[in-house]
PDB file of N, CA and C in Angstrom:
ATOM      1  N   UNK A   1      26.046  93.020 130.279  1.00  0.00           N
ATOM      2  CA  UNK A   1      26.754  94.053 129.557  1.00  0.00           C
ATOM      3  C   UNK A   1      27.273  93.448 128.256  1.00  0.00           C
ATOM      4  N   UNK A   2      26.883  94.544 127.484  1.00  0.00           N
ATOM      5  CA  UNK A   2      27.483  93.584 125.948  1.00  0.00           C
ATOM      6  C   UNK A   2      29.347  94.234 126.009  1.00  0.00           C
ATOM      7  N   UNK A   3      29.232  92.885 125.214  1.00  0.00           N
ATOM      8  CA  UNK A   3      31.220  92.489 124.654  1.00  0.00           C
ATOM      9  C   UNK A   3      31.708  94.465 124.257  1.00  0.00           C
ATOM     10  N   UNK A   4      30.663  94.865 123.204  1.00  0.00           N
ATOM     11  CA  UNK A   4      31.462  96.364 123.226  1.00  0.00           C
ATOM     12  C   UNK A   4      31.525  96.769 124.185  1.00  0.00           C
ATOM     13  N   UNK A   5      30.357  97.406 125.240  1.00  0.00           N
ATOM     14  CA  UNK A   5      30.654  98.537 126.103  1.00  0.00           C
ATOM     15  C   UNK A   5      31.923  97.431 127.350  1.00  0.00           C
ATOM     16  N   UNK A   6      31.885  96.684 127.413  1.00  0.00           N
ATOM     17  CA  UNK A   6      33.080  96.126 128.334  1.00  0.00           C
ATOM     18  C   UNK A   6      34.219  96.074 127.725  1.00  0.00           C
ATOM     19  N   UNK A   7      34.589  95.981 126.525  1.00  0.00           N
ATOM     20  CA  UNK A   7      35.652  96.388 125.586  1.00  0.00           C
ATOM     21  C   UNK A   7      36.033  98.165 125.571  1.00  0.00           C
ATOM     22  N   UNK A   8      35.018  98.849 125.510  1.00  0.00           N
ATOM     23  CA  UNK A   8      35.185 100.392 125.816  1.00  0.00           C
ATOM     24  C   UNK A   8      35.450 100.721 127.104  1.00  0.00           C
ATOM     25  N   UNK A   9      34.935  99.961 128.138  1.00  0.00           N
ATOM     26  CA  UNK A   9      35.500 100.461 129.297  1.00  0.00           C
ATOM     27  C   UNK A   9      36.700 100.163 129.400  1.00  0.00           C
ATOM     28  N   UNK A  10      37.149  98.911 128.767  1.00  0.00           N
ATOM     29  CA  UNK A  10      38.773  98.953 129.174  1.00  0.00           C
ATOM     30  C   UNK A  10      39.612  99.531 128.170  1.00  0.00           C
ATOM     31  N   UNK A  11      38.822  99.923 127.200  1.00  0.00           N
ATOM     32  CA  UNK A  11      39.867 100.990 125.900  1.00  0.00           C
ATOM     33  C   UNK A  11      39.997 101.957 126.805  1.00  0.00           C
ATOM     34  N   UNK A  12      39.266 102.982 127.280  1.00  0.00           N
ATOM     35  CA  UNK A  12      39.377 104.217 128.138  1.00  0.00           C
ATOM     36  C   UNK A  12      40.224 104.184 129.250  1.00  0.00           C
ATOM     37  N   UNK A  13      40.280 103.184 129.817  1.00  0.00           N
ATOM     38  CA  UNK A  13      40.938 102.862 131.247  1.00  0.00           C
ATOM     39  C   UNK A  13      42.782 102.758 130.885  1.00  0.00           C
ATOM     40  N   UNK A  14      42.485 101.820 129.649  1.00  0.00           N
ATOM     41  CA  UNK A  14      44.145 101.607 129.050  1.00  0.00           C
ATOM     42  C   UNK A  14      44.913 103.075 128.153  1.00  0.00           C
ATOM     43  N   UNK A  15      43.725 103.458 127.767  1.00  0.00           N
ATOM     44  CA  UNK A  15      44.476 104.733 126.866  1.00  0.00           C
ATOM     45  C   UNK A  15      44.313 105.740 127.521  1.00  0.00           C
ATOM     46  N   UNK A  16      43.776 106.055 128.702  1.00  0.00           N
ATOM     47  CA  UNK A  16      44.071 107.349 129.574  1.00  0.00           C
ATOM     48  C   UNK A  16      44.807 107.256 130.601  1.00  0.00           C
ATOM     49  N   UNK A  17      45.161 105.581 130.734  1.00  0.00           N
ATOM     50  CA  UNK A  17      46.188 105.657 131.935  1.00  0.00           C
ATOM     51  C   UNK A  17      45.010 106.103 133.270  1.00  0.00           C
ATOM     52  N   UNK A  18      43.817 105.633 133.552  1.00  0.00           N
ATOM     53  CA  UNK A  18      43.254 105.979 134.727  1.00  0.00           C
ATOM     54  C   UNK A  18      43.477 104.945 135.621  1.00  0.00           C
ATOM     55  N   UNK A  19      44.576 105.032 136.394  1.00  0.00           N
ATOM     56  CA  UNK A  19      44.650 104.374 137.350  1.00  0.00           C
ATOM     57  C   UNK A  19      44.221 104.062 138.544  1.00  0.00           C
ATOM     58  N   UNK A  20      43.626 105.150 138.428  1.00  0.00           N
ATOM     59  CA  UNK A  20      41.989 105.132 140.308  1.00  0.00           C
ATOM     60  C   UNK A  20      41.148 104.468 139.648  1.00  0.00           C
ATOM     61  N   UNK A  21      41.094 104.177 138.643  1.00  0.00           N
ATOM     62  CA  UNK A  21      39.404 103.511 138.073  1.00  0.00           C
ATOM     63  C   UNK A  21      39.594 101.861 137.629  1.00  0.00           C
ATOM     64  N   UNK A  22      38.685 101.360 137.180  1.00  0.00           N
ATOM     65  CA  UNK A  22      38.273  99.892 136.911  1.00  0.00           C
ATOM     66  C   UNK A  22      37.472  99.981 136.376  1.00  0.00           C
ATOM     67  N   UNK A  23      37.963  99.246 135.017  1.00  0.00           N
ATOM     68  CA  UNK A  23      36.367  99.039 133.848  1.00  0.00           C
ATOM     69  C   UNK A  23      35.079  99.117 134.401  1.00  0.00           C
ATOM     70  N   UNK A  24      35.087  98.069 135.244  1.00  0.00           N
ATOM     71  CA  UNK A  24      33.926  97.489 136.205  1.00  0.00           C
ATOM     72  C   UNK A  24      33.295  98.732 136.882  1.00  0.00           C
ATOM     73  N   UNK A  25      33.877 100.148 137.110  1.00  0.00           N
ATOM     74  CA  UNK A  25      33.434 100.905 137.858  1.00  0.00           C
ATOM     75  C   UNK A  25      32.731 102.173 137.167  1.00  0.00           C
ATOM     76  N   UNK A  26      33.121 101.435 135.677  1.00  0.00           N
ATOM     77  CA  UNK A  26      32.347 102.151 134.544  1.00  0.00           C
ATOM     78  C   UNK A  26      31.161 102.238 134.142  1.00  0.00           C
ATOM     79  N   UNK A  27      30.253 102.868 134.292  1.00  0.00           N
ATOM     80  CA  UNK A  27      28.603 102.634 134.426  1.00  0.00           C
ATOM     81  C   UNK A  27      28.443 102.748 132.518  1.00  0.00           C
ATOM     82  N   UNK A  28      27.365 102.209 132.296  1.00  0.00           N
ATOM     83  CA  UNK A  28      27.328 102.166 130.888  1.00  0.00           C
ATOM     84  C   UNK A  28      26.789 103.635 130.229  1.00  0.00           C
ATOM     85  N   UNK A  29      26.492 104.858 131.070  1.00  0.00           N
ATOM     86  CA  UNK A  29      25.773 105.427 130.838  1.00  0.00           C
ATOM     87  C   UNK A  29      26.823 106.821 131.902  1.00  0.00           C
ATOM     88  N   UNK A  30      27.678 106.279 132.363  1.00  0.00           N
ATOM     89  CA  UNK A  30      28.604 107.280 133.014  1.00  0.00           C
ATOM     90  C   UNK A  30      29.027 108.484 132.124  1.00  0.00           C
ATOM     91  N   UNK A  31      29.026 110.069 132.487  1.00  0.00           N
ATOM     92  CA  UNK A  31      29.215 110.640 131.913  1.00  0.00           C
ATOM     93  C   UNK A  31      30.666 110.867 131.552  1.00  0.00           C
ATOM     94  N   UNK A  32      31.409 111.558 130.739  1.00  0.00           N
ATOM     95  CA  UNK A  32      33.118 110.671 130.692  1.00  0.00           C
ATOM     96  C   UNK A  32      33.180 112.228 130.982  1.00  0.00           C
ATOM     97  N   UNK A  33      32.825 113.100 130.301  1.00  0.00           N
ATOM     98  CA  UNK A  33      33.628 114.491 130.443  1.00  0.00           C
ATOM     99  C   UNK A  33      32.845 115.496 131.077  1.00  0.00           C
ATOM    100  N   UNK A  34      32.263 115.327 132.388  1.00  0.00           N
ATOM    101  CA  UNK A  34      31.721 115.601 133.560  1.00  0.00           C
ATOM    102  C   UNK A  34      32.163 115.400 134.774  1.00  0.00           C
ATOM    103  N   UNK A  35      32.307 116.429 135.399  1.00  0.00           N
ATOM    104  CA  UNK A  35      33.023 115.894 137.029  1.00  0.00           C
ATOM    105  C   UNK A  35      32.230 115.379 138.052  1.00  0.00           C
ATOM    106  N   UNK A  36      30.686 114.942 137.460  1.00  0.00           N
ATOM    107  CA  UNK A  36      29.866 114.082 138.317  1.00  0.00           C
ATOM    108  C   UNK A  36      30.062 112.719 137.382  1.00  0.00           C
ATOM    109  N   UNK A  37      30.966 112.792 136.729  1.00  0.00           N
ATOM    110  CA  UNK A  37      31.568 110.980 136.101  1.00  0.00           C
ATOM    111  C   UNK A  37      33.091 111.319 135.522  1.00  0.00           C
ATOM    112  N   UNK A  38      33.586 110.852 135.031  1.00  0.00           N
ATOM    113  CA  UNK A  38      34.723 110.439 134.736  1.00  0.00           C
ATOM    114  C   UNK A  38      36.135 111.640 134.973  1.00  0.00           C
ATOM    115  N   UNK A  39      35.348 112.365 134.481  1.00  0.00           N
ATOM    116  CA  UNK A  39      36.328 114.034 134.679  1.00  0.00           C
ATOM    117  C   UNK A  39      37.091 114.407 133.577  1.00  0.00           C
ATOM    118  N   UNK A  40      37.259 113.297 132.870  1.00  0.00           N
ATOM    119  CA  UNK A  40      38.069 113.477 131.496  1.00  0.00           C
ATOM    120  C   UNK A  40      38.167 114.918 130.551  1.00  0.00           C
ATOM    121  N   UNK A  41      38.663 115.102 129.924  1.00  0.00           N
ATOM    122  CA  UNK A  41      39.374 116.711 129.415  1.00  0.00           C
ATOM    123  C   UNK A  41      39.575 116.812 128.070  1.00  0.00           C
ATOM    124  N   UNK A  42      39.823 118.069 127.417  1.00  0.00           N
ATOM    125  CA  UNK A  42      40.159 117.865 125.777  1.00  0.00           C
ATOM    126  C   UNK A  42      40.589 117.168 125.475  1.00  0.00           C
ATOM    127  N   UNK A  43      42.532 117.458 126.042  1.00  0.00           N
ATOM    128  CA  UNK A  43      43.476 116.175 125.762  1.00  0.00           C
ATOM    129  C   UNK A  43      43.050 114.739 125.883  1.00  0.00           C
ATOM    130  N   UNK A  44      42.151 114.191 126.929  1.00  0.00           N
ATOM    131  CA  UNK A  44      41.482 112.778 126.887  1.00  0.00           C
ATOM    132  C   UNK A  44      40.922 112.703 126.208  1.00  0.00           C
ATOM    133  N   UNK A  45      39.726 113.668 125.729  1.00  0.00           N
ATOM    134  CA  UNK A  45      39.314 113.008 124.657  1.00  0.00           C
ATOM    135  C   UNK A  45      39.923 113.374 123.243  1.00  0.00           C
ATOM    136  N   UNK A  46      40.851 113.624 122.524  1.00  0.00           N
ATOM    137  CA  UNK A  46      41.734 113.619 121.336  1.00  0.00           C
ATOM    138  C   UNK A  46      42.432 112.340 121.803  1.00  0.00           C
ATOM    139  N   UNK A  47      42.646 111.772 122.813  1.00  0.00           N
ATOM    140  CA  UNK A  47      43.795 110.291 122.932  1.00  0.00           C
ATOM    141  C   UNK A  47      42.441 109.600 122.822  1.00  0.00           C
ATOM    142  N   UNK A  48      41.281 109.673 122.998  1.00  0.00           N
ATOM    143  CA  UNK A  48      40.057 108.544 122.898  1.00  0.00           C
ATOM    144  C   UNK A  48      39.554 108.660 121.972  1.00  0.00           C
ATOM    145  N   UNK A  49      39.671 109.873 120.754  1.00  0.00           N
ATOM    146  CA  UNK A  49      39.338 109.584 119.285  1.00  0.00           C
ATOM    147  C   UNK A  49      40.585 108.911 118.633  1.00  0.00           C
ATOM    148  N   UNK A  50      41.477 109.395 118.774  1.00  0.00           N
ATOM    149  CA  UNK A  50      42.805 108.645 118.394  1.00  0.00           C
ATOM    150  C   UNK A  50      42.757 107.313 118.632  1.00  0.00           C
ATOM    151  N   UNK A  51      42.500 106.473 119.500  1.00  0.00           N
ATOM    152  CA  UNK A  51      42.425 105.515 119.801  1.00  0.00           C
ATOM    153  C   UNK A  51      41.282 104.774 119.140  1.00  0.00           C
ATOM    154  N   UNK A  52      39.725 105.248 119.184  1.00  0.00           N
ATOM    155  CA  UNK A  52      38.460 104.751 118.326  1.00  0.00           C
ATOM    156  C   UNK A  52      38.509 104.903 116.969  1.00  0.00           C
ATOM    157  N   UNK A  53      39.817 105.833 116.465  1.00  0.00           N
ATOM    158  CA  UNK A  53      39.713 106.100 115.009  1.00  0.00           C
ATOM    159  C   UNK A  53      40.380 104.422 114.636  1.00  0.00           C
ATOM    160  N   UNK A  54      41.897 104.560 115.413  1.00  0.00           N
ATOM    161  CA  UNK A  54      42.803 103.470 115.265  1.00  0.00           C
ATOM    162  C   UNK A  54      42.322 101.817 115.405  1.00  0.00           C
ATOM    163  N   UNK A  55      41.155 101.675 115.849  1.00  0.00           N
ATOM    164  CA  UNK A  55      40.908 100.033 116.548  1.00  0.00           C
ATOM    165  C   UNK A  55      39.456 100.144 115.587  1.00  0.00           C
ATOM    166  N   UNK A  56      38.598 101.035 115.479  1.00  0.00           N
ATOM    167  CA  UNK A  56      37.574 100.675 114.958  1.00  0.00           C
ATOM    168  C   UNK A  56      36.812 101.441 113.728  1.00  0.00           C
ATOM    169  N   UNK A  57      37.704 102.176 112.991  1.00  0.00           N
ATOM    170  CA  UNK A  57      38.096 102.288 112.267  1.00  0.00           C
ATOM    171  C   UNK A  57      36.919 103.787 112.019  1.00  0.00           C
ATOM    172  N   UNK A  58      36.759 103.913 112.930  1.00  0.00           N
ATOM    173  CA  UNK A  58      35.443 105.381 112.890  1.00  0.00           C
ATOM    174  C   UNK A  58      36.226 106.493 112.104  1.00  0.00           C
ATOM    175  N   UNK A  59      34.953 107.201 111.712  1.00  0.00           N
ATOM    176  CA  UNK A  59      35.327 108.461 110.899  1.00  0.00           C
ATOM    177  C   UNK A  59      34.444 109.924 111.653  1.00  0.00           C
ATOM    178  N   UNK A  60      35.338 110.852 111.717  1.00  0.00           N
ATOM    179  CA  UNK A  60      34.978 111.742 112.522  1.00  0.00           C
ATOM    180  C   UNK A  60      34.909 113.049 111.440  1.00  0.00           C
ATOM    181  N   UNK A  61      34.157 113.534 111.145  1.00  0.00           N
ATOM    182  CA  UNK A  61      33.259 114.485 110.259  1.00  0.00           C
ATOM    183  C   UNK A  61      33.894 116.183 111.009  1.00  0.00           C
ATOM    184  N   UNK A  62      34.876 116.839 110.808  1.00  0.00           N
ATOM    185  CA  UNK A  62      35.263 118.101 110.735  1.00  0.00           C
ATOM    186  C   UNK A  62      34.241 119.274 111.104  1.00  0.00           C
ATOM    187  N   UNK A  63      33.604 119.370 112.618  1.00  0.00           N
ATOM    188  CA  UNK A  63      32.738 120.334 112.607  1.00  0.00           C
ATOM    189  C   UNK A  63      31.014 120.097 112.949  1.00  0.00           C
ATOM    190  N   UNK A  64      30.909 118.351 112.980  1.00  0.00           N
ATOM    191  CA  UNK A  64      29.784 117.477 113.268  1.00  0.00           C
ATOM    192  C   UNK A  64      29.812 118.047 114.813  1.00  0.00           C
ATOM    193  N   UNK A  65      28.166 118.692 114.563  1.00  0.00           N
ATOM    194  CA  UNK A  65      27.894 118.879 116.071  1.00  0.00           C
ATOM    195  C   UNK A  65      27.751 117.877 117.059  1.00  0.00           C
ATOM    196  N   UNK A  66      27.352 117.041 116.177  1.00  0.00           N
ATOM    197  CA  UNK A  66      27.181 115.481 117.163  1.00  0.00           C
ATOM    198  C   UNK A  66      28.308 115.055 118.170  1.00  0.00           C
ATOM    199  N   UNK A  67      29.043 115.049 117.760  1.00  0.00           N
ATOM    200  CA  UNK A  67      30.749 114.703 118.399  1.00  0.00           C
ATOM    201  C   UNK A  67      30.480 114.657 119.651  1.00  0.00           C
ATOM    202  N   UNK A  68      30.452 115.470 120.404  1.00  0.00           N
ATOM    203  CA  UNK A  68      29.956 116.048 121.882  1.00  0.00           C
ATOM    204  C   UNK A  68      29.509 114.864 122.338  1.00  0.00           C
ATOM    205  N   UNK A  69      28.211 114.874 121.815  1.00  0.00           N
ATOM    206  CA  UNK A  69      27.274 113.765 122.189  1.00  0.00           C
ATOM    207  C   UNK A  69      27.535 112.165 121.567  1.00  0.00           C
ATOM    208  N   UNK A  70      28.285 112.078 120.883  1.00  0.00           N
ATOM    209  CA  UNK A  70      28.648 110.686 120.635  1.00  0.00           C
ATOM    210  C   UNK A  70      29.961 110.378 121.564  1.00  0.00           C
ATOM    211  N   UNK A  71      30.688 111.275 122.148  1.00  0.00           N
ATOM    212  CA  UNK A  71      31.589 110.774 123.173  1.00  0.00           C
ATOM    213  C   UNK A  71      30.837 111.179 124.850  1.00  0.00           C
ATOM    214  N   UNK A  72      29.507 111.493 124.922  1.00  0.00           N
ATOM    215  CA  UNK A  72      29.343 111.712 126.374  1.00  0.00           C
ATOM    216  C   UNK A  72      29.024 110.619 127.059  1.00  0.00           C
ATOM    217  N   UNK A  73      29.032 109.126 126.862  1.00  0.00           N
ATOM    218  CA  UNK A  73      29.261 107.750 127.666  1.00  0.00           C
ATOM    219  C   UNK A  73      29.677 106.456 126.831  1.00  0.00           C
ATOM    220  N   UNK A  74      30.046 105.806 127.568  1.00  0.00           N
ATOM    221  CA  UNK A  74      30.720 104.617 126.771  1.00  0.00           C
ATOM    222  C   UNK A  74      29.264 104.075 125.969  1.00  0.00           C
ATOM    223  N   UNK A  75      28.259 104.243 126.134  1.00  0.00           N
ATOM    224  CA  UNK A  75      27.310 103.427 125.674  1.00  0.00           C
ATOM    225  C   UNK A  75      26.523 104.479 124.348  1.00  0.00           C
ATOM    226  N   UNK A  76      27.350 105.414 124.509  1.00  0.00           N
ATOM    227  CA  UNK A  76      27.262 106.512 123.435  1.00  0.00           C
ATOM    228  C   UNK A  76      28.233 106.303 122.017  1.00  0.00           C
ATOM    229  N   UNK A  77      29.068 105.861 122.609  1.00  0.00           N
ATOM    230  CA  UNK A  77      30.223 105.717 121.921  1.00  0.00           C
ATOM    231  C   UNK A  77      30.022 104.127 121.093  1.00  0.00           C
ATOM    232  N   UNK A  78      29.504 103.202 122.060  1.00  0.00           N
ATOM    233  CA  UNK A  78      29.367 101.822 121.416  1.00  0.00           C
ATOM    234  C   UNK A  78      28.677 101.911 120.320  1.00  0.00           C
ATOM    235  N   UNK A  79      27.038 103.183 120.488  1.00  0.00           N
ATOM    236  CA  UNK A  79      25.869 103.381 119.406  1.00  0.00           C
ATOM    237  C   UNK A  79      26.719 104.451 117.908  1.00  0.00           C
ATOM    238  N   UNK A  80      27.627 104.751 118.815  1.00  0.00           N
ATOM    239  CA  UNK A  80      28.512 105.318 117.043  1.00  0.00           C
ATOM    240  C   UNK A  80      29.052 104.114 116.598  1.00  0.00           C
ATOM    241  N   UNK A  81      29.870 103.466 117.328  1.00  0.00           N
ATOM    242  CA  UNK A  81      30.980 102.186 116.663  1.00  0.00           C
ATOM    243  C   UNK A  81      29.419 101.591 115.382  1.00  0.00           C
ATOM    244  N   UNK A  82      28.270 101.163 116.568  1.00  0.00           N
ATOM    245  CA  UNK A  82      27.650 100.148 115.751  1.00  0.00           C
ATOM    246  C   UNK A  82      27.137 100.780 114.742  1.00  0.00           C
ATOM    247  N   UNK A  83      26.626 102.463 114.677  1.00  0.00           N
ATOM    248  CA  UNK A  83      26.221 103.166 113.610  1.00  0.00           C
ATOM    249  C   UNK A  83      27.045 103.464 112.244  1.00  0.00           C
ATOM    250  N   UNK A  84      28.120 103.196 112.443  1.00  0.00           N
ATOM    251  CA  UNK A  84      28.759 102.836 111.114  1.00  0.00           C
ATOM    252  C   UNK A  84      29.968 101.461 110.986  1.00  0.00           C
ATOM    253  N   UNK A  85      28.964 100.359 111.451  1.00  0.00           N
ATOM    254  CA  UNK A  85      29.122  99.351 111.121  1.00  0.00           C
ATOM    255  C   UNK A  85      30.645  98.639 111.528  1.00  0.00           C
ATOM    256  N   UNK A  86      31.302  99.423 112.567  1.00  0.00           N
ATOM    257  CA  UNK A  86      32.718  99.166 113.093  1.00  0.00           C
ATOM    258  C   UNK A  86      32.877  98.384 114.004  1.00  0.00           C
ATOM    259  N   UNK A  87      32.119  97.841 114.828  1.00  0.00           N
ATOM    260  CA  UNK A  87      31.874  97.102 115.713  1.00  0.00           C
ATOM    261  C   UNK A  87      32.886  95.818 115.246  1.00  0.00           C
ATOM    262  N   UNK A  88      34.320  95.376 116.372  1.00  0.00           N
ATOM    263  CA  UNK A  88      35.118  94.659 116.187  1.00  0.00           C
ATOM    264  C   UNK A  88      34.350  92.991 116.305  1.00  0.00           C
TER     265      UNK A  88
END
């Protein structure tokens, strides 16, 4: 597993406060806002752009259909960080 997506699993774990879960139990490809993976919700994900805006400095485009699909797994999310060059 690369250094990002194990760094994203524990961004998600620390900024949603999921306390039933473990990075480790984070599949790289887990769906986050699906109740056959993570279960996560609007409010989670506005605290998980808040958080990816704040650490890696991403820019989120007002109305980008993509959005959806750049937060539907951590390994989704790593291919945005690295697509505009944010990768810590």
């Amino acid at each position: 597993m690369s250094d990002l997506l194990r760094e994203l699993k524990y961004l998600v774990v620390e900024v949603l406060n999921l306390e039933q879960v473990r990075p480790e139990d984070i599949g790289d490809d887990t769906l986050l806002f699906n109740d056959e993976g993570l279960g996560l919700d609007s409010i989670d994900a506005l605290e998980l752009g808040v958080a990816l805006q704040k650490k890696y400095r991403l820019h989120f485009e007002r109305g980008d259909q993509r959005i959806r699909e750049h937060f539907r797994s951590v390994r989704t999310l790593a291919d945005l960080i690295r697509s505009q060059g944010a990768a810590a």
